[in-house]
Every structure is written in structure tokens, then in C-alpha cells.
C-alpha atoms as a PDB file:
ATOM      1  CA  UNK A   1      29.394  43.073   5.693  1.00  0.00           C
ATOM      2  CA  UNK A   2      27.076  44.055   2.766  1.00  0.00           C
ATOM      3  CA  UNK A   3      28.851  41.590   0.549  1.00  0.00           C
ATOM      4  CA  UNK A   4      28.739  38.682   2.844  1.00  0.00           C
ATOM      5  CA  UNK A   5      24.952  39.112   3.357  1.00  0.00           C
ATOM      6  CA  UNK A   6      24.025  39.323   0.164  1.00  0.00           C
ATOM      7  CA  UNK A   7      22.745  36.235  -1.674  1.00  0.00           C
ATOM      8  CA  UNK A   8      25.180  34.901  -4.523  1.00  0.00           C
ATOM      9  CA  UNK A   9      23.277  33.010  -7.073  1.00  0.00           C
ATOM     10  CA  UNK A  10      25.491  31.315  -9.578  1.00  0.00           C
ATOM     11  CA  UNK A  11      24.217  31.385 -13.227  1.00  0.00           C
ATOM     12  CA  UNK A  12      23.560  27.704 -14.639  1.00  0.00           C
ATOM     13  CA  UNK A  13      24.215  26.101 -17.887  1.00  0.00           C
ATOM     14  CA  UNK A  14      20.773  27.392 -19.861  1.00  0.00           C
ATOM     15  CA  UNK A  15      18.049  24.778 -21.247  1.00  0.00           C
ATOM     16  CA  UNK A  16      19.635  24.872 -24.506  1.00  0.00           C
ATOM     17  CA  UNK A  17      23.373  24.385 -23.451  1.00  0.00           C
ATOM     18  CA  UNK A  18      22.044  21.308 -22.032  1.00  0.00           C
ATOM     19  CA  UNK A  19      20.499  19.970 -25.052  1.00  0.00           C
ATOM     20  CA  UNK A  20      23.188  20.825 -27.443  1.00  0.00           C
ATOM     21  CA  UNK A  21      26.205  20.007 -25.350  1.00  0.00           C
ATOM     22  CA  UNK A  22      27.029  17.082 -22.780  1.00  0.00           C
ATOM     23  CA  UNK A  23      27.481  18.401 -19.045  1.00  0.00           C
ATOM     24  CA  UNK A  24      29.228  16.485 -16.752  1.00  0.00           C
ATOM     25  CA  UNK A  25      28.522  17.403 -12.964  1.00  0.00           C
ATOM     26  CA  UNK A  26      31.479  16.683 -10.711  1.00  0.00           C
ATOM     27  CA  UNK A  27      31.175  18.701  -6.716  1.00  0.00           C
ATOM     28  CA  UNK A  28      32.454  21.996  -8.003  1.00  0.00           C
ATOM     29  CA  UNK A  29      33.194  21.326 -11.627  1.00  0.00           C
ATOM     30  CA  UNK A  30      31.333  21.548 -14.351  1.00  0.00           C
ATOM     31  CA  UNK A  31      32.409  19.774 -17.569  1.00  0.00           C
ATOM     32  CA  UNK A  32      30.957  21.380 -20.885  1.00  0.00           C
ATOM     33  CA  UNK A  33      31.765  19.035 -23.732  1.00  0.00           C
ATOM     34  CA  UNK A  34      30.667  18.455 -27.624  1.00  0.00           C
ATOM     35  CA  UNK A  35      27.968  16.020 -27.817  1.00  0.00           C
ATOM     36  CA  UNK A  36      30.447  13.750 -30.180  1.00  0.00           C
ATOM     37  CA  UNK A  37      33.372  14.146 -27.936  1.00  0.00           C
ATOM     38  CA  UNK A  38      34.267  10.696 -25.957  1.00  0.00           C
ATOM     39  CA  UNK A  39      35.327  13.325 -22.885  1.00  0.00           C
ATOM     40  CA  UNK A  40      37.348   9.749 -21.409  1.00  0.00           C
ATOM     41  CA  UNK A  41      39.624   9.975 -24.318  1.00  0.00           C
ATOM     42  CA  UNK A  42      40.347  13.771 -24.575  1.00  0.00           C
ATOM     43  CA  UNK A  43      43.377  14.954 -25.506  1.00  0.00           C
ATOM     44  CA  UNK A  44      43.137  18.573 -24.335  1.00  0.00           C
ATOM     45  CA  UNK A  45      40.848  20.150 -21.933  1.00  0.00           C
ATOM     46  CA  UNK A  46      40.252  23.889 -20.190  1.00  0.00           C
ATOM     47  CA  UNK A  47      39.894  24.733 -16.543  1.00  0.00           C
ATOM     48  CA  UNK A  48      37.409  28.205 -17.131  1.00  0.00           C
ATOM     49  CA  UNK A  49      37.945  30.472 -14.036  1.00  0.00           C
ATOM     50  CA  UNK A  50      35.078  33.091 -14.866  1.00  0.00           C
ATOM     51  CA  UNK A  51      35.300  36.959 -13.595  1.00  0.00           C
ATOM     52  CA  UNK A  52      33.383  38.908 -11.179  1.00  0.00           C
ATOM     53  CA  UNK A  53      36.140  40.594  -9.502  1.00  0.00           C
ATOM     54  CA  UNK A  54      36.345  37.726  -6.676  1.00  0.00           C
ATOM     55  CA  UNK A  55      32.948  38.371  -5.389  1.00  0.00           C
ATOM     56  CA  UNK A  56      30.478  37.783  -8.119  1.00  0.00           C
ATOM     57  CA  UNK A  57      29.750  34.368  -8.791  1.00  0.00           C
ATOM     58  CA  UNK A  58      29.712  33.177 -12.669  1.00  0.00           C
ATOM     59  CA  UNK A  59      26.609  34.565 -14.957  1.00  0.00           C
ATOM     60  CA  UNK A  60      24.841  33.597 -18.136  1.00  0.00           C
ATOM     61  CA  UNK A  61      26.869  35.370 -20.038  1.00  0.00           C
ATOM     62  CA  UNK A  62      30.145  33.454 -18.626  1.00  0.00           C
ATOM     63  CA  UNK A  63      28.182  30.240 -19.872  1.00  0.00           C
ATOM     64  CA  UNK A  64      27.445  31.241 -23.216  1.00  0.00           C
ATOM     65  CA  UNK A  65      31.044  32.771 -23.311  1.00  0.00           C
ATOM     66  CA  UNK A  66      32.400  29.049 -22.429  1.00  0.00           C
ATOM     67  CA  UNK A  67      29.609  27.371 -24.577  1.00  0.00           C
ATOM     68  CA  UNK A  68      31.407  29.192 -27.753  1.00  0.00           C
ATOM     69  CA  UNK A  69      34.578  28.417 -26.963  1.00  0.00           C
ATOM     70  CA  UNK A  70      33.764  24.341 -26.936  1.00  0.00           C
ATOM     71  CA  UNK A  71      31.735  24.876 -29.984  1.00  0.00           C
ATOM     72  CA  UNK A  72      34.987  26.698 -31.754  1.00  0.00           C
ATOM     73  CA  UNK A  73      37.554  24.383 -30.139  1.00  0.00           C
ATOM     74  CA  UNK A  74      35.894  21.277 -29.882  1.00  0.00           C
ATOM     75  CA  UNK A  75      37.721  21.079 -26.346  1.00  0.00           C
ATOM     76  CA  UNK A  76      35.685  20.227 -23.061  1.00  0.00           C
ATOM     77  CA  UNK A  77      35.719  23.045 -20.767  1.00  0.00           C
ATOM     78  CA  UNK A  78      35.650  22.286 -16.765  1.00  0.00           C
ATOM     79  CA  UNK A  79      34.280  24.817 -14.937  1.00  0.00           C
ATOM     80  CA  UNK A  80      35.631  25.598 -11.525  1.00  0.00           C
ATOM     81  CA  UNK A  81      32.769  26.539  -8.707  1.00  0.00           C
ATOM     82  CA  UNK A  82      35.543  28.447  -6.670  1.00  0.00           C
ATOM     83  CA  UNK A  83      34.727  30.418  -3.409  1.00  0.00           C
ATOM     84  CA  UNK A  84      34.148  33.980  -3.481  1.00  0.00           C
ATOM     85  CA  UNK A  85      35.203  37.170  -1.330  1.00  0.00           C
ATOM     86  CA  UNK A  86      34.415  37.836   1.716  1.00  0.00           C
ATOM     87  CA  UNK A  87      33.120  34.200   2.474  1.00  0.00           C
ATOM     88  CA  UNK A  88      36.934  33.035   1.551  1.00  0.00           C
ATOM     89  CA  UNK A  89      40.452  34.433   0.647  1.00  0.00           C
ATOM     90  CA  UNK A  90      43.084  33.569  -1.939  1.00  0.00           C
ATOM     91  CA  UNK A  91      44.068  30.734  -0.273  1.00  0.00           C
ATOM     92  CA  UNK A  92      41.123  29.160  -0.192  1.00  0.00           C
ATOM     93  CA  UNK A  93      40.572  29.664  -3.500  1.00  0.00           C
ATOM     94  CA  UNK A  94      43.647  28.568  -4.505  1.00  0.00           C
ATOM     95  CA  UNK A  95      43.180  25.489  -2.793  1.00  0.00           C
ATOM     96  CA  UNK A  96      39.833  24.996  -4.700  1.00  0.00           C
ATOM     97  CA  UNK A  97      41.665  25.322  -7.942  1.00  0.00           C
ATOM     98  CA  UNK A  98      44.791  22.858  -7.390  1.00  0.00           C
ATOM     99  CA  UNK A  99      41.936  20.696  -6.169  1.00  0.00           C
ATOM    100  CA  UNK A 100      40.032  20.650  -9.367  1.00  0.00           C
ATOM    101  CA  UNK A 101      43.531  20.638 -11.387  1.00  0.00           C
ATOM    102  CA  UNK A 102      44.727  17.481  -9.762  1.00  0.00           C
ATOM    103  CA  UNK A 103      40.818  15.824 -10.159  1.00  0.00           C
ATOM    104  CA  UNK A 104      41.127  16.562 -14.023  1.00  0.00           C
ATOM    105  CA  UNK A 105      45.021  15.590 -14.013  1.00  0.00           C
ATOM    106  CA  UNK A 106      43.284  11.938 -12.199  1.00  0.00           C
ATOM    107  CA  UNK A 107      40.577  11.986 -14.572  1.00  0.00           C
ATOM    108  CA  UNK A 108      42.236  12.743 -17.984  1.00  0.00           C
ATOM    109  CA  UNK A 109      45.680  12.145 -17.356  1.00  0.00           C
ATOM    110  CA  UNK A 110      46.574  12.048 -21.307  1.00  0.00           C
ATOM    111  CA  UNK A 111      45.029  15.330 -21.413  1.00  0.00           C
ATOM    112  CA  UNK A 112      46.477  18.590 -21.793  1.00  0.00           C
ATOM    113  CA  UNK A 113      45.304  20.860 -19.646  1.00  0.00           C
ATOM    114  CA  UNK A 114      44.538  24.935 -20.647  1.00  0.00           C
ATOM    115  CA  UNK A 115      43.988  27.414 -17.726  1.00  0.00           C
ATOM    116  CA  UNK A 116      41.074  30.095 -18.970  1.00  0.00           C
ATOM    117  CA  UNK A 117      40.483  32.816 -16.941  1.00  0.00           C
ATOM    118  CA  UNK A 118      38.265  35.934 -17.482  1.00  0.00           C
ATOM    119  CA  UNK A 119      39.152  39.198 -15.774  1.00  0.00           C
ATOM    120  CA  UNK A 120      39.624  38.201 -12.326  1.00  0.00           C
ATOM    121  CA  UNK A 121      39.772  34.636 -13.454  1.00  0.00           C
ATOM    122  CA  UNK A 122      42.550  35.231 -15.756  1.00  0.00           C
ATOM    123  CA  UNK A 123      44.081  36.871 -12.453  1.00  0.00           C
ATOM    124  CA  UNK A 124      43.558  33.758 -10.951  1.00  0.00           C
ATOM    125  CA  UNK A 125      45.380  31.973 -13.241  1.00  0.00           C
ATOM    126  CA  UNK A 126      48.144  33.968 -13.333  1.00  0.00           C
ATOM    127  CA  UNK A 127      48.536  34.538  -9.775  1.00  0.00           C
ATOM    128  CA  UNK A 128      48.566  30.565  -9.162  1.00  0.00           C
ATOM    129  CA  UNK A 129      50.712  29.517 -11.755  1.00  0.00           C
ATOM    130  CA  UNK A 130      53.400  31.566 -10.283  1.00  0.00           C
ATOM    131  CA  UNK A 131      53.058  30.433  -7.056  1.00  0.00           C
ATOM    132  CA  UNK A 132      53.112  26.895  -8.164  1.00  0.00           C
ATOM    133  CA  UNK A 133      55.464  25.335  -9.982  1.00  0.00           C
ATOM    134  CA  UNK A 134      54.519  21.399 -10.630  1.00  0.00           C
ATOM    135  CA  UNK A 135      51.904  22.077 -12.580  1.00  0.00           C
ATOM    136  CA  UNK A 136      50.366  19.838 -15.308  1.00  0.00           C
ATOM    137  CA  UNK A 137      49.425  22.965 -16.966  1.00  0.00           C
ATOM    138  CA  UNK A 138      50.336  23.520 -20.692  1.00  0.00           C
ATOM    139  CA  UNK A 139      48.235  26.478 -21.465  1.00  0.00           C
ATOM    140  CA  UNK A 140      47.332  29.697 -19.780  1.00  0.00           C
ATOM    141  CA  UNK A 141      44.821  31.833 -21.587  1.00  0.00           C
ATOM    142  CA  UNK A 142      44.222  35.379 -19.773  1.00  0.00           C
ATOM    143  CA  UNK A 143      41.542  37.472 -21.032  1.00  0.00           C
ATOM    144  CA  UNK A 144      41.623  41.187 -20.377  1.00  0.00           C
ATOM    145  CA  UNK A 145      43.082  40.356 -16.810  1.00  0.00           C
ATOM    146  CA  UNK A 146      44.271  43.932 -14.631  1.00  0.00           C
ATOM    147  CA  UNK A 147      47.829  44.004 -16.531  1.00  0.00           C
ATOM    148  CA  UNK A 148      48.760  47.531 -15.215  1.00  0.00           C
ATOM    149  CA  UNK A 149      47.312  48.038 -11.796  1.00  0.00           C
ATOM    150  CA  UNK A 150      48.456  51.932 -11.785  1.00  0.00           C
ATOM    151  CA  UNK A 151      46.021  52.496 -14.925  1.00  0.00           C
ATOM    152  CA  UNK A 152      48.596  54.927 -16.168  1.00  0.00           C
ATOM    153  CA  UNK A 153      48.086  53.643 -19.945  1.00  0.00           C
ATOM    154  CA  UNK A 154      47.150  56.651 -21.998  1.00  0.00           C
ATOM    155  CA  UNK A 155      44.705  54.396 -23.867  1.00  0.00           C
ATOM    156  CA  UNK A 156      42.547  53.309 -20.947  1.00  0.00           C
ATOM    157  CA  UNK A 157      40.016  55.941 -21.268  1.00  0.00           C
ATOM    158  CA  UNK A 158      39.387  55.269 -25.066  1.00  0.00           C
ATOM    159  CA  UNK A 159      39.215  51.418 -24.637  1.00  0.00           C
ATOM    160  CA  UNK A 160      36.536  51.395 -21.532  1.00  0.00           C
ATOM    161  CA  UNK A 161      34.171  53.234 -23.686  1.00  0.00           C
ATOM    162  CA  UNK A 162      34.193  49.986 -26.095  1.00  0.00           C
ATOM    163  CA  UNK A 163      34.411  47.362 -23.331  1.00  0.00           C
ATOM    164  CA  UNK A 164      31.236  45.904 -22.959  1.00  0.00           C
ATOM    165  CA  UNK A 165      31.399  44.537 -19.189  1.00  0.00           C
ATOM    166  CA  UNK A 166      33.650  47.052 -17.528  1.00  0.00           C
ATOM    167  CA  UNK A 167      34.581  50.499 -17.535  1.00  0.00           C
END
């Protein structure tokens, strides 16, 4: 009950993303793309699912997180505006995410297309892509998703005192 009253505000691309990269608005996407990049001819393109543990909605530091990976890559990055927890379940954001895949496989359909997914995002990916198999995904990049859920690794304790999100 707490959760579903409480506000969530979802970070924006900052003043200075805007000027030094091209963002494309779609309903929930996002498209984050090199100023020099002709995003209609593409040849490869992400789908960012950000973290929060299902029921935070993406942050500042998600954007400049996905801002430095176009810069490195030179890759537009689409990024998916997916329901949260306890306003909607898996399915429903499931649902959101073959949505936005099939929109980009319509959109770009010479592109490859990368899943990127953050801590719960990178659940989110993984979780999907097993449940569905005609996929035009190429790519699945998980970072630092919940790997072993009985936290029995020896080497947990050590590594949470360097993480700098979660512990």
C-alpha cells in the first residue's frame, strides 16, 4: 500500500543530454542517439531496461549510464518506460517490452537489436527471453542481474562493500 501511494517520478534525459545527443520521443520509448547517426538507417540498436528492483522508476544516473554507452558505441539506445510494481505485474510488463521490441523491429527492421538491462532490468531481459522464443533479439547484455538468488557466494560480502548502488 505504501508503494502504490507513493509518487514515482521518472528521471529525464538532463539539459545537456539533450543538446549533445538526438532524442527521439515515441509513447514509452525513448531513443538516445549520436547527433551524426541517421537513426533510419541503423544497423544495430539497444532496448535499455534500467533497475530499481521493479518499483523504482529510472534515475539520472540510469541516463547518464545510457548516455555513455551511445557515446562509446555509437549505437542508439531505446529506452523502455515499462510499468512498475505494485501498479502492474510481470505480465504487464512483459507485454510493455514485446510491445516496444516489435515497434523497433517495425521501425528499424535492418537493425540488430541488443537487450540491456541493469539489475532488475537485466532480470527482465533474461526472464523474457526465455519465455519467448521468436525473438528478433541478437544481443542480451545483463549487468550485475541477481545470478544466485540463495546469496550463498562466499564473495558477496567483500563485493557489496565496492558496489556503488547496492549492498
Amino acid at each position: 500500500e505504501e508503494l502504490a501511494e507513493k509518487p514515482a517520478i521518472a528521471a529525464e534525459p538532463s539539459a545537456k543530454m539533450r543538446r549533445d545527443f538526438a532524442i527521439h520521443h515515441h509513447d514509452y520509448l525513448d531513443i538516445m542517439a549520436p547527433r551524426r547517426c541517421d537513426i533510419k538507417t541503423t544497423t544495430d540498436i539497444g532496448l535499455y531496461l534500467h533497475g530499481g528492483g521493479f518499483i523504482e522508476p529510472i534515475t539520472a544516473y540510469h541516463w547518464h549510464f545510457i548516455s555513455d554507452i551511445v557515446m562509446n558505441t555509437n549505437m542508439p539506445v531505446a529506452v523502455l518506460d515499462y510499468p512498475l510494481v505494485p501498479n502492474a505485474n510481470l505480465d504487464d510488463i512483459y507485454e510493455r517490452m514485446q510491445d516496444a521490441i516489435w515497434e523497433l523491429h517495425h521501425d528499424f527492421p535492418e537493425a540488430n537489436i541488443s537487450l540491456i538491462g541493469d539489475s532488475s532490468g537485466a532480470q527482465l531481459a533474461l526472464g523474457y527471453t526465455q519465455l519467448i522464443e521468436a525473438l528478433p533479439i541478437k544481443k542480451i547484455v545483463a549487468i550485475s542481474p541477481m545470478v544466485d538468488m540463495t546469496l550463498s557466494n562466499p564473495d558477496i560480502k567483500t563485493i557489496a562493500k565496492r558496489d556503488p548502488v547496492l549492498s
